[in-house]
C-alpha atoms as a PDB file:
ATOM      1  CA  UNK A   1       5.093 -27.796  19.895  1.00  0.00           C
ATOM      2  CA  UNK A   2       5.121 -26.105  16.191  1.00  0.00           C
ATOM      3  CA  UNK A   3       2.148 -23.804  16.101  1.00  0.00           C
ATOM      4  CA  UNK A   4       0.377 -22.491  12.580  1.00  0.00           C
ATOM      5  CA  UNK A   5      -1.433 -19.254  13.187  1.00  0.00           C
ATOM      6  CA  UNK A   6      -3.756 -19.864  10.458  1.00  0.00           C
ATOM      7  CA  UNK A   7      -5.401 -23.029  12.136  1.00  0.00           C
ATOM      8  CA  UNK A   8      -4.446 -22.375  15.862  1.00  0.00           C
ATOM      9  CA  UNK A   9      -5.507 -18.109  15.972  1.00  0.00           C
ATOM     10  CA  UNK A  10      -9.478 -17.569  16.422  1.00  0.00           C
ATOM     11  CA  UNK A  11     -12.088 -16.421  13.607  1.00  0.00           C
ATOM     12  CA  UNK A  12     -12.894 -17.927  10.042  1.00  0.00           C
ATOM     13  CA  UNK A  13     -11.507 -18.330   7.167  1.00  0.00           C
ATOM     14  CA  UNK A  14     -12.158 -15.364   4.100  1.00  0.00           C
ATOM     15  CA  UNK A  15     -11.068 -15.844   0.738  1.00  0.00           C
ATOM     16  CA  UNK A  16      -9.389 -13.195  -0.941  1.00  0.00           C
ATOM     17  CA  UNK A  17      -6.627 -12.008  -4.035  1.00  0.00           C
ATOM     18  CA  UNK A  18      -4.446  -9.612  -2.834  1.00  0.00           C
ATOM     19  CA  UNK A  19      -2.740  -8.367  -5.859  1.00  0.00           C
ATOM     20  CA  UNK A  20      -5.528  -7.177  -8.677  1.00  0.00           C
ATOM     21  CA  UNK A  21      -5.309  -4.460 -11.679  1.00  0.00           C
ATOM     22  CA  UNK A  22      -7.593  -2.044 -13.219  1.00  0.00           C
ATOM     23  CA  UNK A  23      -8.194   0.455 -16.409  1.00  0.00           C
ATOM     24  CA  UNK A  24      -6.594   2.885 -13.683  1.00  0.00           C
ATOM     25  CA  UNK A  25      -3.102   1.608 -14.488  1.00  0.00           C
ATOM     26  CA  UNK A  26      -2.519  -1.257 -17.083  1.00  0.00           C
ATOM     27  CA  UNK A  27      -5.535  -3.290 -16.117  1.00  0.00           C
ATOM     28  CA  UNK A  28      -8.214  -3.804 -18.842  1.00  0.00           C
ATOM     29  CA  UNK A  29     -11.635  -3.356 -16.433  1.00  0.00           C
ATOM     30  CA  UNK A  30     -12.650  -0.595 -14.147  1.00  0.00           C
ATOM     31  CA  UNK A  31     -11.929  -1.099 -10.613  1.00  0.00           C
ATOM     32  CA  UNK A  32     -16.075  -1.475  -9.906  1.00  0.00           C
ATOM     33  CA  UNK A  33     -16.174  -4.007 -12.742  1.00  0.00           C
ATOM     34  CA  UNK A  34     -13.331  -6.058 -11.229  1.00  0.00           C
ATOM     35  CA  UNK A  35     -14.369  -5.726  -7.886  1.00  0.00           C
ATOM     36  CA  UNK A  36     -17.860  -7.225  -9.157  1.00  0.00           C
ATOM     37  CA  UNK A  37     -16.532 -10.155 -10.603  1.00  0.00           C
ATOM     38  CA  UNK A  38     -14.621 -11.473  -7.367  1.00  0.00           C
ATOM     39  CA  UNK A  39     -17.626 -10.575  -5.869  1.00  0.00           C
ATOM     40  CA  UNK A  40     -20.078 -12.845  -7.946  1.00  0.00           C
ATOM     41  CA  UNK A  41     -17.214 -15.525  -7.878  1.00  0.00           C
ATOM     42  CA  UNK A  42     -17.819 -15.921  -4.220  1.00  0.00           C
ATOM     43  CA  UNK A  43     -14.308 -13.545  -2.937  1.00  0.00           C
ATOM     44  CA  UNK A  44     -14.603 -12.363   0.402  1.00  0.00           C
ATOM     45  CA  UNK A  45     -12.192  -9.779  -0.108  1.00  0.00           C
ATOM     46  CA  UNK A  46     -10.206  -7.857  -3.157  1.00  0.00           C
ATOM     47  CA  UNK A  47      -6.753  -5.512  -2.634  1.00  0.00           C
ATOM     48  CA  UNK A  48      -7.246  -3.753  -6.212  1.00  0.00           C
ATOM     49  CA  UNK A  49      -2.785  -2.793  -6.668  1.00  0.00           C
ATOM     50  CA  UNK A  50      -3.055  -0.976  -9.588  1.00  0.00           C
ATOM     51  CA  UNK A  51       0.992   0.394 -10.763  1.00  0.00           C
ATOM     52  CA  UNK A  52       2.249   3.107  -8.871  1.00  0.00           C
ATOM     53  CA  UNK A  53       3.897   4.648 -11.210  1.00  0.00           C
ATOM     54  CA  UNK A  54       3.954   8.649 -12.467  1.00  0.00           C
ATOM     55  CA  UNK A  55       2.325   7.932 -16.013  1.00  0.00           C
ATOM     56  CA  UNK A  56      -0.936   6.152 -13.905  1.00  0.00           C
ATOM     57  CA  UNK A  57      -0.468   9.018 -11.758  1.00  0.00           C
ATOM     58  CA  UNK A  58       0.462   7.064  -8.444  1.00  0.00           C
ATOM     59  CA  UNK A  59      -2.748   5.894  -7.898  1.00  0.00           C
ATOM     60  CA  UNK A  60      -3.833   3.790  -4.309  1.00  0.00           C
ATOM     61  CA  UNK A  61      -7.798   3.118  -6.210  1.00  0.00           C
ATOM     62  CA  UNK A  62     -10.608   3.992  -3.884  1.00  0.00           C
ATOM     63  CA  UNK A  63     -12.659   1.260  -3.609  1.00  0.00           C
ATOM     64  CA  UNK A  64     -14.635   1.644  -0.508  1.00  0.00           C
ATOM     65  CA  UNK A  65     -17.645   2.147  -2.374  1.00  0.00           C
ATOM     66  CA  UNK A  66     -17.753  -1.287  -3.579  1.00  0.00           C
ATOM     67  CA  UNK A  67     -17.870  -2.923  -0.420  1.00  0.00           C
ATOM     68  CA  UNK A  68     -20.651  -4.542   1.202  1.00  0.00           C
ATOM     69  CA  UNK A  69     -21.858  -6.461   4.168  1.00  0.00           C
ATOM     70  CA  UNK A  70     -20.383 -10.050   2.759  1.00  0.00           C
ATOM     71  CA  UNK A  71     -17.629  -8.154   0.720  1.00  0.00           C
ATOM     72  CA  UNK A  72     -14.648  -5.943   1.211  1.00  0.00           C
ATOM     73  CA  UNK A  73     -11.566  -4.183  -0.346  1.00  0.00           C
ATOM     74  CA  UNK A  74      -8.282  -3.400   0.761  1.00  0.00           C
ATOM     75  CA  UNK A  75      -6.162  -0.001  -0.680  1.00  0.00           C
ATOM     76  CA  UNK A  76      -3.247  -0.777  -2.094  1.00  0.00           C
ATOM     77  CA  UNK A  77      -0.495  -0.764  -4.769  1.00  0.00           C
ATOM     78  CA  UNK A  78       2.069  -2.467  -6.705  1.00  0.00           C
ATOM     79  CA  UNK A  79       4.432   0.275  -6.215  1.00  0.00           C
ATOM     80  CA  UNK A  80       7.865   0.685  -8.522  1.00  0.00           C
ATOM     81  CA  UNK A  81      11.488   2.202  -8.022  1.00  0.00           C
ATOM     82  CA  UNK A  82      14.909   1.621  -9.530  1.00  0.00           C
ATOM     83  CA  UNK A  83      16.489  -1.746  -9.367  1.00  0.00           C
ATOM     84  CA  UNK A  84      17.276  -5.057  -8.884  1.00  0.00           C
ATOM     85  CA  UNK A  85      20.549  -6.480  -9.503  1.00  0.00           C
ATOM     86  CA  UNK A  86      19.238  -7.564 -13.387  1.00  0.00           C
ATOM     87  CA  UNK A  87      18.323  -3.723 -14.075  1.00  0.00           C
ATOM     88  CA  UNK A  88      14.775  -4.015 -13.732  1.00  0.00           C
ATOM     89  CA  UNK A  89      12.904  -2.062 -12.031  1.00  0.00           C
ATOM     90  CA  UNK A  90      10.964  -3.440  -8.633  1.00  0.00           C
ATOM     91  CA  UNK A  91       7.790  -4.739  -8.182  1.00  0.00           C
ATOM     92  CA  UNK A  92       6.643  -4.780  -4.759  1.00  0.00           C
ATOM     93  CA  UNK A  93       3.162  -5.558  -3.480  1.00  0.00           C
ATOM     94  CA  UNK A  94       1.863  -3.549  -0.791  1.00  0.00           C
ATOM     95  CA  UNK A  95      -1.392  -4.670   0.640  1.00  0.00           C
ATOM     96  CA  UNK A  96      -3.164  -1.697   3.217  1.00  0.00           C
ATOM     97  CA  UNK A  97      -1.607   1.721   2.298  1.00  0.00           C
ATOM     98  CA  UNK A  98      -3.195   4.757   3.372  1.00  0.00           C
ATOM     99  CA  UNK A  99      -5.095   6.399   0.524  1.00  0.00           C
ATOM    100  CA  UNK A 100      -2.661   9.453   0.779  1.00  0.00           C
ATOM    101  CA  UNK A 101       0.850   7.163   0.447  1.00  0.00           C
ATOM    102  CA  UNK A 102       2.937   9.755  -1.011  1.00  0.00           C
ATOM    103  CA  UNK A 103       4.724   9.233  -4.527  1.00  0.00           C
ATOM    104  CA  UNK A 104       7.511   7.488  -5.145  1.00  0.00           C
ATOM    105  CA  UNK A 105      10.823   9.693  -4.031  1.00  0.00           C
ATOM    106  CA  UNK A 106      13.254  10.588  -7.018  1.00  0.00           C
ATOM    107  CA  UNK A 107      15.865   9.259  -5.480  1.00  0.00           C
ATOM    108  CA  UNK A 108      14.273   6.413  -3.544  1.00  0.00           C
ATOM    109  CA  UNK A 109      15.434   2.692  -4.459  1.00  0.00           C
ATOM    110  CA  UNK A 110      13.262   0.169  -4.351  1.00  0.00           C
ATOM    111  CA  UNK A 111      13.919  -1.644  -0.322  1.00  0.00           C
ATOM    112  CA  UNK A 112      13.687   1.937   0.431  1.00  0.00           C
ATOM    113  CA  UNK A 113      10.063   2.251  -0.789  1.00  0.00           C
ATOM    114  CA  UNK A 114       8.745  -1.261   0.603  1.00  0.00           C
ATOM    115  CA  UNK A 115      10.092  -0.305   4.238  1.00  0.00           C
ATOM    116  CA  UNK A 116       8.220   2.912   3.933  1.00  0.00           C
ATOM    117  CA  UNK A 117       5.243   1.005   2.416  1.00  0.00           C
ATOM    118  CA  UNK A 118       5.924  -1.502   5.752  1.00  0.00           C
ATOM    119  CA  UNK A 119       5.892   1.895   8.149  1.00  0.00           C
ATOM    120  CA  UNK A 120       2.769   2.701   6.724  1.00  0.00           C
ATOM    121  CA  UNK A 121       1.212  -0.386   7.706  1.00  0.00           C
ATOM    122  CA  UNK A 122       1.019  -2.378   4.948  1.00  0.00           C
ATOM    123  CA  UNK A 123       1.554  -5.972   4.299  1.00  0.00           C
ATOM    124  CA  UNK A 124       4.065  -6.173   1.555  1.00  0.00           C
ATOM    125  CA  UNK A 125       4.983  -9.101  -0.279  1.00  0.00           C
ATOM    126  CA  UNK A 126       7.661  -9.735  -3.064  1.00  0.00           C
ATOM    127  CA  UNK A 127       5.486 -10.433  -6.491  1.00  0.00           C
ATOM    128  CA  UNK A 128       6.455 -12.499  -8.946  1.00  0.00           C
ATOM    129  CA  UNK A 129       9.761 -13.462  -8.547  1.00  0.00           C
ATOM    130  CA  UNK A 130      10.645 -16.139 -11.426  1.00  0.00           C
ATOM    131  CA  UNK A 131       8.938 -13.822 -13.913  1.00  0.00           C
ATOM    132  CA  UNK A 132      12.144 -11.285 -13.578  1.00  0.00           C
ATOM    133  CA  UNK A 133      14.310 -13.616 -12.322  1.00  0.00           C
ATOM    134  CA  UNK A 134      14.907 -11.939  -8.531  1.00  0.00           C
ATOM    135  CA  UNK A 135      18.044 -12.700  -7.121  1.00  0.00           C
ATOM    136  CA  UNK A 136      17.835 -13.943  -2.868  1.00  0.00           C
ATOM    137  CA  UNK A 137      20.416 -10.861  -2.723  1.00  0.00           C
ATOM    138  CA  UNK A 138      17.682  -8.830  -4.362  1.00  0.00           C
ATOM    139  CA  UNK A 139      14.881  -9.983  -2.045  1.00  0.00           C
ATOM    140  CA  UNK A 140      16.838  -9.995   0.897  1.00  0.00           C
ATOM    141  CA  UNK A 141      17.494  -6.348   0.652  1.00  0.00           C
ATOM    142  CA  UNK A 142      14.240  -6.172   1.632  1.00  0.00           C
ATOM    143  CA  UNK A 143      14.479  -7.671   5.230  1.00  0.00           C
ATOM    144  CA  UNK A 144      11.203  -6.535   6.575  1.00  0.00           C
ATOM    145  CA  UNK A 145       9.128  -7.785   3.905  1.00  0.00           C
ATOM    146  CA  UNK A 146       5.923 -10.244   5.170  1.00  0.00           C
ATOM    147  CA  UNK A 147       6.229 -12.934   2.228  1.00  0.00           C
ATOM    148  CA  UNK A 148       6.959 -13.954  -1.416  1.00  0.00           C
ATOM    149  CA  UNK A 149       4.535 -14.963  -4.100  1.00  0.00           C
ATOM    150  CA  UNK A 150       4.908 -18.654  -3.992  1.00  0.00           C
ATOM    151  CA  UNK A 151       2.632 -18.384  -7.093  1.00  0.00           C
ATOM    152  CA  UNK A 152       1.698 -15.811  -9.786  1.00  0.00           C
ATOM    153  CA  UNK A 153      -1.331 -16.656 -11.934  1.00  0.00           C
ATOM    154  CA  UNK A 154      -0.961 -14.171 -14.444  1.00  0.00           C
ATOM    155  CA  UNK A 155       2.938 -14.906 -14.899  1.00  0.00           C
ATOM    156  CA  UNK A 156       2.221 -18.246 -15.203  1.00  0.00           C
ATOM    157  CA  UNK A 157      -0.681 -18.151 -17.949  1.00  0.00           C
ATOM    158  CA  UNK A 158       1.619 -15.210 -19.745  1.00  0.00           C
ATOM    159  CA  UNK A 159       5.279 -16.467 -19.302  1.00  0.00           C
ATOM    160  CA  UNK A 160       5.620 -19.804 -17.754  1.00  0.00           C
ATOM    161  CA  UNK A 161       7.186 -18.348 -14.663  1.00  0.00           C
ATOM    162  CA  UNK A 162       4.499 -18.104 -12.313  1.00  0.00           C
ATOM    163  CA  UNK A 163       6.120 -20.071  -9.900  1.00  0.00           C
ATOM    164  CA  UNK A 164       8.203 -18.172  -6.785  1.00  0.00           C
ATOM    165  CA  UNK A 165       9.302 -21.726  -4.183  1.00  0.00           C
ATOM    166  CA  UNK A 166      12.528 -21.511  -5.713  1.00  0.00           C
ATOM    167  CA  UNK A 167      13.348 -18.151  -3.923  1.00  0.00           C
ATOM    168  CA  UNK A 168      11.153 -19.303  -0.596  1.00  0.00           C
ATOM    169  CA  UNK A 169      12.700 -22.146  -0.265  1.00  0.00           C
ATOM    170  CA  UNK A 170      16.392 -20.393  -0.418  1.00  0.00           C
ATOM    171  CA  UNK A 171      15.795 -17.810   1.398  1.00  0.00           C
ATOM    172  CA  UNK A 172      13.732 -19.954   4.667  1.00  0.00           C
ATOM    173  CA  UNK A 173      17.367 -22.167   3.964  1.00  0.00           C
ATOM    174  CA  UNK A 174      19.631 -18.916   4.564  1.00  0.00           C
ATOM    175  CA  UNK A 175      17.381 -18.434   7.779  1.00  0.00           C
ATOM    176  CA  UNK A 176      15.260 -15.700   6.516  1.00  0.00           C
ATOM    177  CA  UNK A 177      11.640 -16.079   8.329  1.00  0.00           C
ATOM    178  CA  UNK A 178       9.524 -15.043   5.419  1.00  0.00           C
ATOM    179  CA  UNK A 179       5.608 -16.391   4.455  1.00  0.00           C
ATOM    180  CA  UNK A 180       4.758 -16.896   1.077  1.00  0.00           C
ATOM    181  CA  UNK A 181       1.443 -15.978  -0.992  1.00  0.00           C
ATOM    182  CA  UNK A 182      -0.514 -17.183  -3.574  1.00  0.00           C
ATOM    183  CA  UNK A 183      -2.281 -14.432  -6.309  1.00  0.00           C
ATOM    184  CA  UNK A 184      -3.655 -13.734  -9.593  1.00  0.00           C
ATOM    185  CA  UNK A 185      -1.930 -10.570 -10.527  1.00  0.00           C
ATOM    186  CA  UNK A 186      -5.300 -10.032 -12.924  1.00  0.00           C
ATOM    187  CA  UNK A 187      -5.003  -7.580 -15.871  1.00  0.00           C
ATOM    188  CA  UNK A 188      -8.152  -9.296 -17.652  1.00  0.00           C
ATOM    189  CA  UNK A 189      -6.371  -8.614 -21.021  1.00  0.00           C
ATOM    190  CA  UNK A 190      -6.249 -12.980 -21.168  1.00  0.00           C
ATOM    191  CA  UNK A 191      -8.064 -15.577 -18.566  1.00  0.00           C
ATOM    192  CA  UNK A 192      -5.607 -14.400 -15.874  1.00  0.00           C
ATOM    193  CA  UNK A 193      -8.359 -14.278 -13.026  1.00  0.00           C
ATOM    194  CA  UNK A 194      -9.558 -16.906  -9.875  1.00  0.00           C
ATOM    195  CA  UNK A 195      -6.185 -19.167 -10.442  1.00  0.00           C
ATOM    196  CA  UNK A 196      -3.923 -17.908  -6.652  1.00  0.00           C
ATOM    197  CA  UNK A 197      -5.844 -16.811  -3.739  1.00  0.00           C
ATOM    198  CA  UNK A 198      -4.839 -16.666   0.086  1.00  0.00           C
ATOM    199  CA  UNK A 199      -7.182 -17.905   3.013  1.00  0.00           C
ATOM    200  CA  UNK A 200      -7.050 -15.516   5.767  1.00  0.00           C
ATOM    201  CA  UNK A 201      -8.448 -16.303   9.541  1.00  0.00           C
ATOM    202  CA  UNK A 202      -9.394 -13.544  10.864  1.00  0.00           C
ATOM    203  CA  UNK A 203     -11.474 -12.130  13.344  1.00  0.00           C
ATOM    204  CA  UNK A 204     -14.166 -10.292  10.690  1.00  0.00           C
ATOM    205  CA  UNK A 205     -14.114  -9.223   7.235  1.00  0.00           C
ATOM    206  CA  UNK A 206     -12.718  -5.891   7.595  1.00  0.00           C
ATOM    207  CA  UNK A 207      -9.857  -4.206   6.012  1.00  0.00           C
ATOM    208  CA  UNK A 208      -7.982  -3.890   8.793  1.00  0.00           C
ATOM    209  CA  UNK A 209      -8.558  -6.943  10.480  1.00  0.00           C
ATOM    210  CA  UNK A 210      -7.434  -8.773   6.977  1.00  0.00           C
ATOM    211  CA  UNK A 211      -3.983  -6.942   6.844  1.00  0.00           C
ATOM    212  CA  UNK A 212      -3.537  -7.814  10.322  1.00  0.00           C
ATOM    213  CA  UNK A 213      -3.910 -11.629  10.155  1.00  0.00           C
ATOM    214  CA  UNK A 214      -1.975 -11.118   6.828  1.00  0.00           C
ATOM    215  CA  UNK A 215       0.980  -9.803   9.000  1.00  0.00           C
ATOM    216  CA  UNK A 216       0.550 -12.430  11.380  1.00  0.00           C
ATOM    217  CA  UNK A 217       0.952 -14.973   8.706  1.00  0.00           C
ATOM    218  CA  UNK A 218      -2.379 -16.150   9.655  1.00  0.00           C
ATOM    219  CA  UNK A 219      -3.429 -17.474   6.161  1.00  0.00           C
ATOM    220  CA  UNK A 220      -3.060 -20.181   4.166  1.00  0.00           C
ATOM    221  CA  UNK A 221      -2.205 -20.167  -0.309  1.00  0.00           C
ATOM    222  CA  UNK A 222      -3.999 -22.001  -3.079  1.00  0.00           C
ATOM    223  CA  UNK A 223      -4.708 -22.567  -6.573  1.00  0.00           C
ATOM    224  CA  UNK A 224      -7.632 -24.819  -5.850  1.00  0.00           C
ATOM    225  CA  UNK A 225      -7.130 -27.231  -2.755  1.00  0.00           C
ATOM    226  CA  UNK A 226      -9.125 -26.554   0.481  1.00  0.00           C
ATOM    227  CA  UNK A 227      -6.651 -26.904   3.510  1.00  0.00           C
ATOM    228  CA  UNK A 228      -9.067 -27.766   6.588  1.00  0.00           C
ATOM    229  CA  UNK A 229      -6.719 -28.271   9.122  1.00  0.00           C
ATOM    230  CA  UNK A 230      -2.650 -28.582  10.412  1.00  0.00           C
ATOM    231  CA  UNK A 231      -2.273 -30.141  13.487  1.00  0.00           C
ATOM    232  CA  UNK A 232       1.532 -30.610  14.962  1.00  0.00           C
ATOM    233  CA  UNK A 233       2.486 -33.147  17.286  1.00  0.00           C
ATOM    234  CA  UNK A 234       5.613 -33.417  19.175  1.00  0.00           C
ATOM    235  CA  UNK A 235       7.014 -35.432  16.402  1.00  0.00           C
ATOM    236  CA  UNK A 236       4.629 -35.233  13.403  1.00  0.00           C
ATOM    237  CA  UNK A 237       1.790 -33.489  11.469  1.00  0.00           C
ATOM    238  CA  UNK A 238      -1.666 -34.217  10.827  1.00  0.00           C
ATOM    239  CA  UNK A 239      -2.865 -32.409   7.941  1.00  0.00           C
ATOM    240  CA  UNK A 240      -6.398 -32.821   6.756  1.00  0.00           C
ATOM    241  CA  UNK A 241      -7.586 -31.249   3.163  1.00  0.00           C
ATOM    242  CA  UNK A 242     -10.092 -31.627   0.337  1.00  0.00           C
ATOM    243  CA  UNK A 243      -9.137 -34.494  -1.502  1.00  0.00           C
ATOM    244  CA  UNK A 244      -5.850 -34.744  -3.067  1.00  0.00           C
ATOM    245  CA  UNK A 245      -2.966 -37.078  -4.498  1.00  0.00           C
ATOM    246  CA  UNK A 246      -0.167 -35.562  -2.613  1.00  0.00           C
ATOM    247  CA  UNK A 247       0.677 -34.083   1.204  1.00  0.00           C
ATOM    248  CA  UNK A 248       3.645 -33.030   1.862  1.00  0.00           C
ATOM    249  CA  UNK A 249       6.223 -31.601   4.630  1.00  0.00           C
ATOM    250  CA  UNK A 250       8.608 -29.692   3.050  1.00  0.00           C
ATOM    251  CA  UNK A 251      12.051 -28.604   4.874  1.00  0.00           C
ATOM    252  CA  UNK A 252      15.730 -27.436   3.974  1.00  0.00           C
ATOM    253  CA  UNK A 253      17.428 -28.051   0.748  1.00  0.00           C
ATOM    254  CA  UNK A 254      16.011 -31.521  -0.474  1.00  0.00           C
ATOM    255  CA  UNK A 255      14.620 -32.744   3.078  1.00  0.00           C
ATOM    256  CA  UNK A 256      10.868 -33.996   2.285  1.00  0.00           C
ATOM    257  CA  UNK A 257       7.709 -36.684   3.815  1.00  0.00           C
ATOM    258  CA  UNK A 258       5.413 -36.963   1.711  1.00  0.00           C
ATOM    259  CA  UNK A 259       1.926 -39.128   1.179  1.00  0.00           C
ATOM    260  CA  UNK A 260       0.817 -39.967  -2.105  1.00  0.00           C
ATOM    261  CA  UNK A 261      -2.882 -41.826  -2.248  1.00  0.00           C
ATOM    262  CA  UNK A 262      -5.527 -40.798  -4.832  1.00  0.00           C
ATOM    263  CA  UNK A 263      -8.174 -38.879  -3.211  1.00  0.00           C
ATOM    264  CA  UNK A 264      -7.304 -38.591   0.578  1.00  0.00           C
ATOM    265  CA  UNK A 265      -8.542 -36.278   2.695  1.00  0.00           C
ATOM    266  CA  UNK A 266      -5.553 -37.064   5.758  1.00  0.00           C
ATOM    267  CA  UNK A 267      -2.210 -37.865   6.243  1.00  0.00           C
ATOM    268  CA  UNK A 268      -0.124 -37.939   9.484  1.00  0.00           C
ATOM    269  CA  UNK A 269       3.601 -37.375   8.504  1.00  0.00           C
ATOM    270  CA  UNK A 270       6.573 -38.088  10.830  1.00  0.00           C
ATOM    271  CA  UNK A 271       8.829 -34.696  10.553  1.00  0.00           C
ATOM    272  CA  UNK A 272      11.952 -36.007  12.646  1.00  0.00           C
ATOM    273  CA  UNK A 273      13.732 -36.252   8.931  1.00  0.00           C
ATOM    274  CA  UNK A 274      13.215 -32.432   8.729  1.00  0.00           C
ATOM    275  CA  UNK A 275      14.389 -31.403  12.352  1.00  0.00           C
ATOM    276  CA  UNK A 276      17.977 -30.611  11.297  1.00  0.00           C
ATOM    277  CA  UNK A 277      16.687 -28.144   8.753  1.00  0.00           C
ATOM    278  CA  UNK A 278      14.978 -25.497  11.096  1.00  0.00           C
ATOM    279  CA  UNK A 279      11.420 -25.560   9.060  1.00  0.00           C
ATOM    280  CA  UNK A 280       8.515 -27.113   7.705  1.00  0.00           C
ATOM    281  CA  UNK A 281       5.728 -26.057   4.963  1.00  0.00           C
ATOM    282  CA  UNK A 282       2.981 -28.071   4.075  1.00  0.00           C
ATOM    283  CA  UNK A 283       2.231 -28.454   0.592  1.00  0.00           C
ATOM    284  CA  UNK A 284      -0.780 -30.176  -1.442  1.00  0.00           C
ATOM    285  CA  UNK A 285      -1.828 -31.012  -4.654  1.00  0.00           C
ATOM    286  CA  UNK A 286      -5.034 -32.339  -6.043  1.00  0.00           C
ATOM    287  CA  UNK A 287      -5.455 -34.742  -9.251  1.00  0.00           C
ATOM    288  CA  UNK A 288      -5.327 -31.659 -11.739  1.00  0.00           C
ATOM    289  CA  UNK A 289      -1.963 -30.480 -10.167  1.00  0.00           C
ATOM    290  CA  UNK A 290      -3.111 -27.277  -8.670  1.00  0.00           C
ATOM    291  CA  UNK A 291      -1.435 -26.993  -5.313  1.00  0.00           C
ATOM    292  CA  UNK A 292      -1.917 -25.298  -1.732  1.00  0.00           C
ATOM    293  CA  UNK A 293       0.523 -24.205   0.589  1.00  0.00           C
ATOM    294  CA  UNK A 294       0.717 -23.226   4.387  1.00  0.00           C
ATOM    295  CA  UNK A 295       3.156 -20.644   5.451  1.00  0.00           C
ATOM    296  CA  UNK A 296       6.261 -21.978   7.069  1.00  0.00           C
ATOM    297  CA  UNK A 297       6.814 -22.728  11.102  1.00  0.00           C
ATOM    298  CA  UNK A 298      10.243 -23.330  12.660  1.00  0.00           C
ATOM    299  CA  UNK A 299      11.143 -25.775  15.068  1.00  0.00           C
END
């Protein structure tokens, strides 16, 4: 039977955005005054990624101070090297560094630096992908990496590319077992804030307890949409939500259930169409079109 860590694995669920600026990069707020307003917003948890680059001086932000008993932070960094098959440079997210991750190597190329992000025990994601175009070559060269940003708020509001199911969807095809994400990417230089989140079962609110239910793919995406539960059966899915117009099962290439009822709270969707494809995500969306996702299991 298909398994989904984030409604089968024990503790609650913790809302969070995992990929945050500040004034200490390109950001336009400090990193207390962002911090604050995920806080008041009702966030159970912040990674502030400020650019790791030499001008910012290769900053991981310490933000232990503005932590609290119902609210945490997790270092990390949005860290940069030399380049994807387009020429640009590489954006990789890296959720849980160490505050002392060393800079960026002269030489080092970008799946280089996320594997050494990855050794250090982060979580590390592949941001943004339709907003500079990554290639599946390009994001397979990083093998190791936990998941891709299924969505991008700030790309989205900026550029029209916030969304990243076009490279899920061919890399889970190629075989590549890879969980996807949902963020803001806030620079608070336009309303770029409280539009992707993740929600994370885990055990307690802690930093490291987040990053490990983050590895374990123990989370569930959204722009809005509560998903309560996913329950697999032999040969289908129950999946109950806040309500919605659309569940779906999502496999390989165009395979697809789907139930489309204004307002439902439950559907049970028969997933023998999607056998021959190796996978299955879950996907919702609500009467204003904002969407959640679960993370991919394989049969």
């Amino acid at each position: 039977m298909l398994l989904d860590p984030a409604f089968t694995s024990h503790g609650r669920f913790l809302k969070g955005n995992i990929h945050t600026h500040s004034n200490r990069s390109d950001g336009a707020l400090s990193p207390e005054e962002v911090c604050r307003r995920y806080r008041d917003a009702g966030y159970d948890f912040i990674s502030l990624t400020d650019h790791f680059l030499p001008k910012y001086g290769f900053p991981v932000v310490g933000t232990e101070a503005y932590r609290s008993d119902r609210f945490t932070t997790i270092l990390g960094a949005e860290v940069h090297a030399p380049r994807t098959s387009l020429g640009e440079i590489w954006h990789i997210l890296a959720v849980g560094l160490p505050a002392n991750f060393a800079p960026t190597g002269e030489n080092e190329a970008g799946p280089d630096l996320a594997q050494r992000c990855i050794d250090a025990g982060a979580f590390v994601a592949i941001p943004h992908p339709g907003w500079y175009a990554l290639t599946i070559e390009d994001a397979a060269s990083i093998p190791n990496a936990h998941a891709v940003e299924i969505y991008n708020h700030t790309s989205q509001a900026r550029t029209d590319r916030g969304d990243g199911a076009y490279l899920i969807d061919q890399m889970l095809a190629a075989g590549h077992r890879i969980n996807l994400c949902a963020t803001d990417d806030a620079h608070f230089h336009c309303n770029d804030a409280f539009g992707g989140f993740v929600m994370v079962k885990a055990k307690a609110n802690t930093p490291e307890n987040l990053v490990e239910a983050l590895k374990a793919g123990a989370y569930y995406s959204s722009q809005g949409p509560i998903i309560e539960d996913v329950r697999f059966s032999d040969d289908s899915v129950e999946v109950v939500t806040s309500p919605v117009n659309s569940i779906m099962a999502l496999g390989r290439g165009s395979l697809a259930v789907q139930s489309r009822e204004p307002g439902a709270t439950r559907a049970v969707l028969q997933l023998d169409r999607l056998r021959r494809g190796g996978f299955v995500r879950i996907a919702v969306a609500d009467a204003a079109g904002r969407r959640a996702w679960t993370n991919p299991v394989w049969f």
